[in-house]
C-alpha atoms as a PDB file:
ATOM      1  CA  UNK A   1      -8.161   9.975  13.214  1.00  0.00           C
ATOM      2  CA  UNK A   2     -11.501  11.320  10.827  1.00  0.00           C
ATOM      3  CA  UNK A   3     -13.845   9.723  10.695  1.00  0.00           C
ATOM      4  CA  UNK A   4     -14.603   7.651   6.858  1.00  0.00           C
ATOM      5  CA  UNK A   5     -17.044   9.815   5.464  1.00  0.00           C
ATOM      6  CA  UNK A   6     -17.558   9.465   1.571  1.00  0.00           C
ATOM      7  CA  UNK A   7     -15.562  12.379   0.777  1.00  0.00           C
ATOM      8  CA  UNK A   8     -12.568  11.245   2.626  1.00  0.00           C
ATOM      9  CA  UNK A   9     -12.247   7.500   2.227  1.00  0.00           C
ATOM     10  CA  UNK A  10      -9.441   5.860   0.341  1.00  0.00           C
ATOM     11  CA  UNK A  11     -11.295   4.945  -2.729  1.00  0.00           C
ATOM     12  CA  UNK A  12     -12.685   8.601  -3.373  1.00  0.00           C
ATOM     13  CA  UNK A  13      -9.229  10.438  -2.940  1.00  0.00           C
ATOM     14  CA  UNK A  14      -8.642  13.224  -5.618  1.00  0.00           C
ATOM     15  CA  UNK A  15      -5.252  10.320  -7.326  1.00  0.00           C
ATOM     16  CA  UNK A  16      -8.107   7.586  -7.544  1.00  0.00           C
ATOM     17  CA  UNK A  17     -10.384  10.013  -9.640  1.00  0.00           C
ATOM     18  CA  UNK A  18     -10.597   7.334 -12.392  1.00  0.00           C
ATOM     19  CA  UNK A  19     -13.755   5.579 -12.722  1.00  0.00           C
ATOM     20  CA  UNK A  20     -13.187   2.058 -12.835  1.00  0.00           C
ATOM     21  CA  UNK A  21     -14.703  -0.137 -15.899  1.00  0.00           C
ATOM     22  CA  UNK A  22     -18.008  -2.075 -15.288  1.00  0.00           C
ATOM     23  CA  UNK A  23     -17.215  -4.865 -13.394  1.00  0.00           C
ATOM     24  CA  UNK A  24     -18.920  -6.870 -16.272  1.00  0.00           C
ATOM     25  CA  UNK A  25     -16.521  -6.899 -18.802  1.00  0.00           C
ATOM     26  CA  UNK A  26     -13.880  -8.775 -16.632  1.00  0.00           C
ATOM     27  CA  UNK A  27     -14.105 -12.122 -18.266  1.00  0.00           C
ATOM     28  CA  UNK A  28     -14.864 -14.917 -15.757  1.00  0.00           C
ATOM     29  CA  UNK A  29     -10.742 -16.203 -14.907  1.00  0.00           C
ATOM     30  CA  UNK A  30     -10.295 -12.103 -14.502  1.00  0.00           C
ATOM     31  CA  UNK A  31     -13.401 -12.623 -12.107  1.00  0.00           C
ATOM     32  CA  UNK A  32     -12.423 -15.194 -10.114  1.00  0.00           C
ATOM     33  CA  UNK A  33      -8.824 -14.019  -9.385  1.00  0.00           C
ATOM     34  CA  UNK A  34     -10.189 -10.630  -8.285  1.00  0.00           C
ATOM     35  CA  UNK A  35     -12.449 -12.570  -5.934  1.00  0.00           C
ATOM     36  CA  UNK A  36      -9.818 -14.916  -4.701  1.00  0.00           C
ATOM     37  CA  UNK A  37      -7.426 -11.665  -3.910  1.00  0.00           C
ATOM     38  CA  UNK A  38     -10.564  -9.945  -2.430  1.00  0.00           C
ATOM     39  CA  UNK A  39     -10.911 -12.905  -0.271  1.00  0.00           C
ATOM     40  CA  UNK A  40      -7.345 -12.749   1.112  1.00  0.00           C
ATOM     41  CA  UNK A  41      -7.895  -8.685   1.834  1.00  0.00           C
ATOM     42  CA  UNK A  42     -10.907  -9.827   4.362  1.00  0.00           C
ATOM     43  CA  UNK A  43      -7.467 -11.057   6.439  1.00  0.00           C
ATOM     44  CA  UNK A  44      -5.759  -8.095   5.044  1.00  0.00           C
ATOM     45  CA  UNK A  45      -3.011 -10.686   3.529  1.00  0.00           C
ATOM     46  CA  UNK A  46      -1.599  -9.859  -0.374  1.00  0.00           C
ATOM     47  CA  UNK A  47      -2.216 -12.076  -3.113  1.00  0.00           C
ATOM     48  CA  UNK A  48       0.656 -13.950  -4.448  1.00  0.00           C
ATOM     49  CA  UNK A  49       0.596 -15.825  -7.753  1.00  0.00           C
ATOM     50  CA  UNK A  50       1.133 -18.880  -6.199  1.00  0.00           C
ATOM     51  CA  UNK A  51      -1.833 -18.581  -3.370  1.00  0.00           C
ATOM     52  CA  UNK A  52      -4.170 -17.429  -6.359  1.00  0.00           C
ATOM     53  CA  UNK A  53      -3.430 -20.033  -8.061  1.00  0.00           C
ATOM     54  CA  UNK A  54      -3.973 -22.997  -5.871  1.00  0.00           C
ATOM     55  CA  UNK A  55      -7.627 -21.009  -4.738  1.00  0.00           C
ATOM     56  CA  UNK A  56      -8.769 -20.246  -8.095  1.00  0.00           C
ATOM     57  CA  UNK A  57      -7.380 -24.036  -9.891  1.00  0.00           C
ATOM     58  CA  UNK A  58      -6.038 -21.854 -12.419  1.00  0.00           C
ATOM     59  CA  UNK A  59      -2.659 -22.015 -13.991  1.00  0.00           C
ATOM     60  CA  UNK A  60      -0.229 -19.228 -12.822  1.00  0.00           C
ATOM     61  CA  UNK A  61       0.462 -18.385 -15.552  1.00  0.00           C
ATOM     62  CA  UNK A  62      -3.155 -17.596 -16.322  1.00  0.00           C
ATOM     63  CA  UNK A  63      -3.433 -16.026 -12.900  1.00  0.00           C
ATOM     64  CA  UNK A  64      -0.447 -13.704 -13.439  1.00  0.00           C
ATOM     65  CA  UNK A  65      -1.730 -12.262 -16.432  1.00  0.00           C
ATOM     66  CA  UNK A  66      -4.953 -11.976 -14.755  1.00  0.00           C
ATOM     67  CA  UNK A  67      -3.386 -10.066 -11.800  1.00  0.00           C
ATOM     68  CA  UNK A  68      -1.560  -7.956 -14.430  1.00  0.00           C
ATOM     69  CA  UNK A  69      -4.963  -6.944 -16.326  1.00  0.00           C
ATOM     70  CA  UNK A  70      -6.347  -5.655 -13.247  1.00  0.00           C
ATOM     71  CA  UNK A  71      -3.474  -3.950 -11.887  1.00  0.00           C
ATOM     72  CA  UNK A  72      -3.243  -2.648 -15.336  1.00  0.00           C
ATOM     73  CA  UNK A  73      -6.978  -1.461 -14.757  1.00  0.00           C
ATOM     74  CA  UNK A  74      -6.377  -0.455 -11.657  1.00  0.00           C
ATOM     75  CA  UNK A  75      -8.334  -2.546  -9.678  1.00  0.00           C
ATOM     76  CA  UNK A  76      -5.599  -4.209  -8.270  1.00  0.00           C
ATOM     77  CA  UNK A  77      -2.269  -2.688  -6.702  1.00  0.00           C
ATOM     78  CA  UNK A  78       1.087  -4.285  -6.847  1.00  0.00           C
ATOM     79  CA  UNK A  79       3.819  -3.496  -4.198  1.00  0.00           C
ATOM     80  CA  UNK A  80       6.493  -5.940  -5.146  1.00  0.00           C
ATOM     81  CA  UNK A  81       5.859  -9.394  -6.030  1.00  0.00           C
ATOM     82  CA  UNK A  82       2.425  -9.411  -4.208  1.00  0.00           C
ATOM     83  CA  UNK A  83      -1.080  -7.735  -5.238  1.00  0.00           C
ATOM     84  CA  UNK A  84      -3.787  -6.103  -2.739  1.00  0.00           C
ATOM     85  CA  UNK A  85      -7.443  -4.594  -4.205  1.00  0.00           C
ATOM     86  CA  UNK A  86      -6.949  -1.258  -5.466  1.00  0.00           C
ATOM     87  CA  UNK A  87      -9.928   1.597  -5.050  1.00  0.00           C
ATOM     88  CA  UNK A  88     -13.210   0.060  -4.952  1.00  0.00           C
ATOM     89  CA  UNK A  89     -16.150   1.486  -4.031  1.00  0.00           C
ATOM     90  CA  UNK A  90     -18.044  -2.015  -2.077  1.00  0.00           C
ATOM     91  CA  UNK A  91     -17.821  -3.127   1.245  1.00  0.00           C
ATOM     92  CA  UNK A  92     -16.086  -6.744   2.259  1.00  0.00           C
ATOM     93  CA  UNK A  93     -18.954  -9.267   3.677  1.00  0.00           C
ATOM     94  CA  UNK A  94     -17.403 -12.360   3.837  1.00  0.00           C
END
């Protein structure tokens, strides 16, 4: 297997071109879901709705529309009715 260099890791692949917005303008539930879901990648589990919910103390219904915006943003990925981080461009140090 190659080694990760920066030209061949996941996040810099020629179908994740797309820059991603300034991390910034995510308003603060938008900031904490992506943090709770980035928490749950350190275990390399997917983020459900429900698991979000109870780790942000956000209503899920406030959490799935969160999920959606990023996914929608592409900062997120959804592969069926769970969500893992999308391309990023930051290591995981939890």
């Amino acid at each position: 297997m190659p080694e990760n260099t920066p030209e061949n890791t996941p996040e810099n692949t020629p179908e994740n071109d797309r820059a991603l917005g300034d991390a910034q303008q995510m308003t603060g539930e938008e900031l904490r879901v992506y943090e709770a879901v980035a928490a749950l990648s350190v275990d390399q589990r997917p983020a459900s709705v429900d698991e979000v919910a109870a780790m942000t103390d956000l209503p899920a219904e406030t959490v799935r529309r969160c999920l959606d915006t990023l996914a929608e943003e592409g900062r997120l990925i959804l592969k069926g009715d769970a969500y893992h981080l999308g391309p990023h461009d930051w290591g995981l140090e939890y």
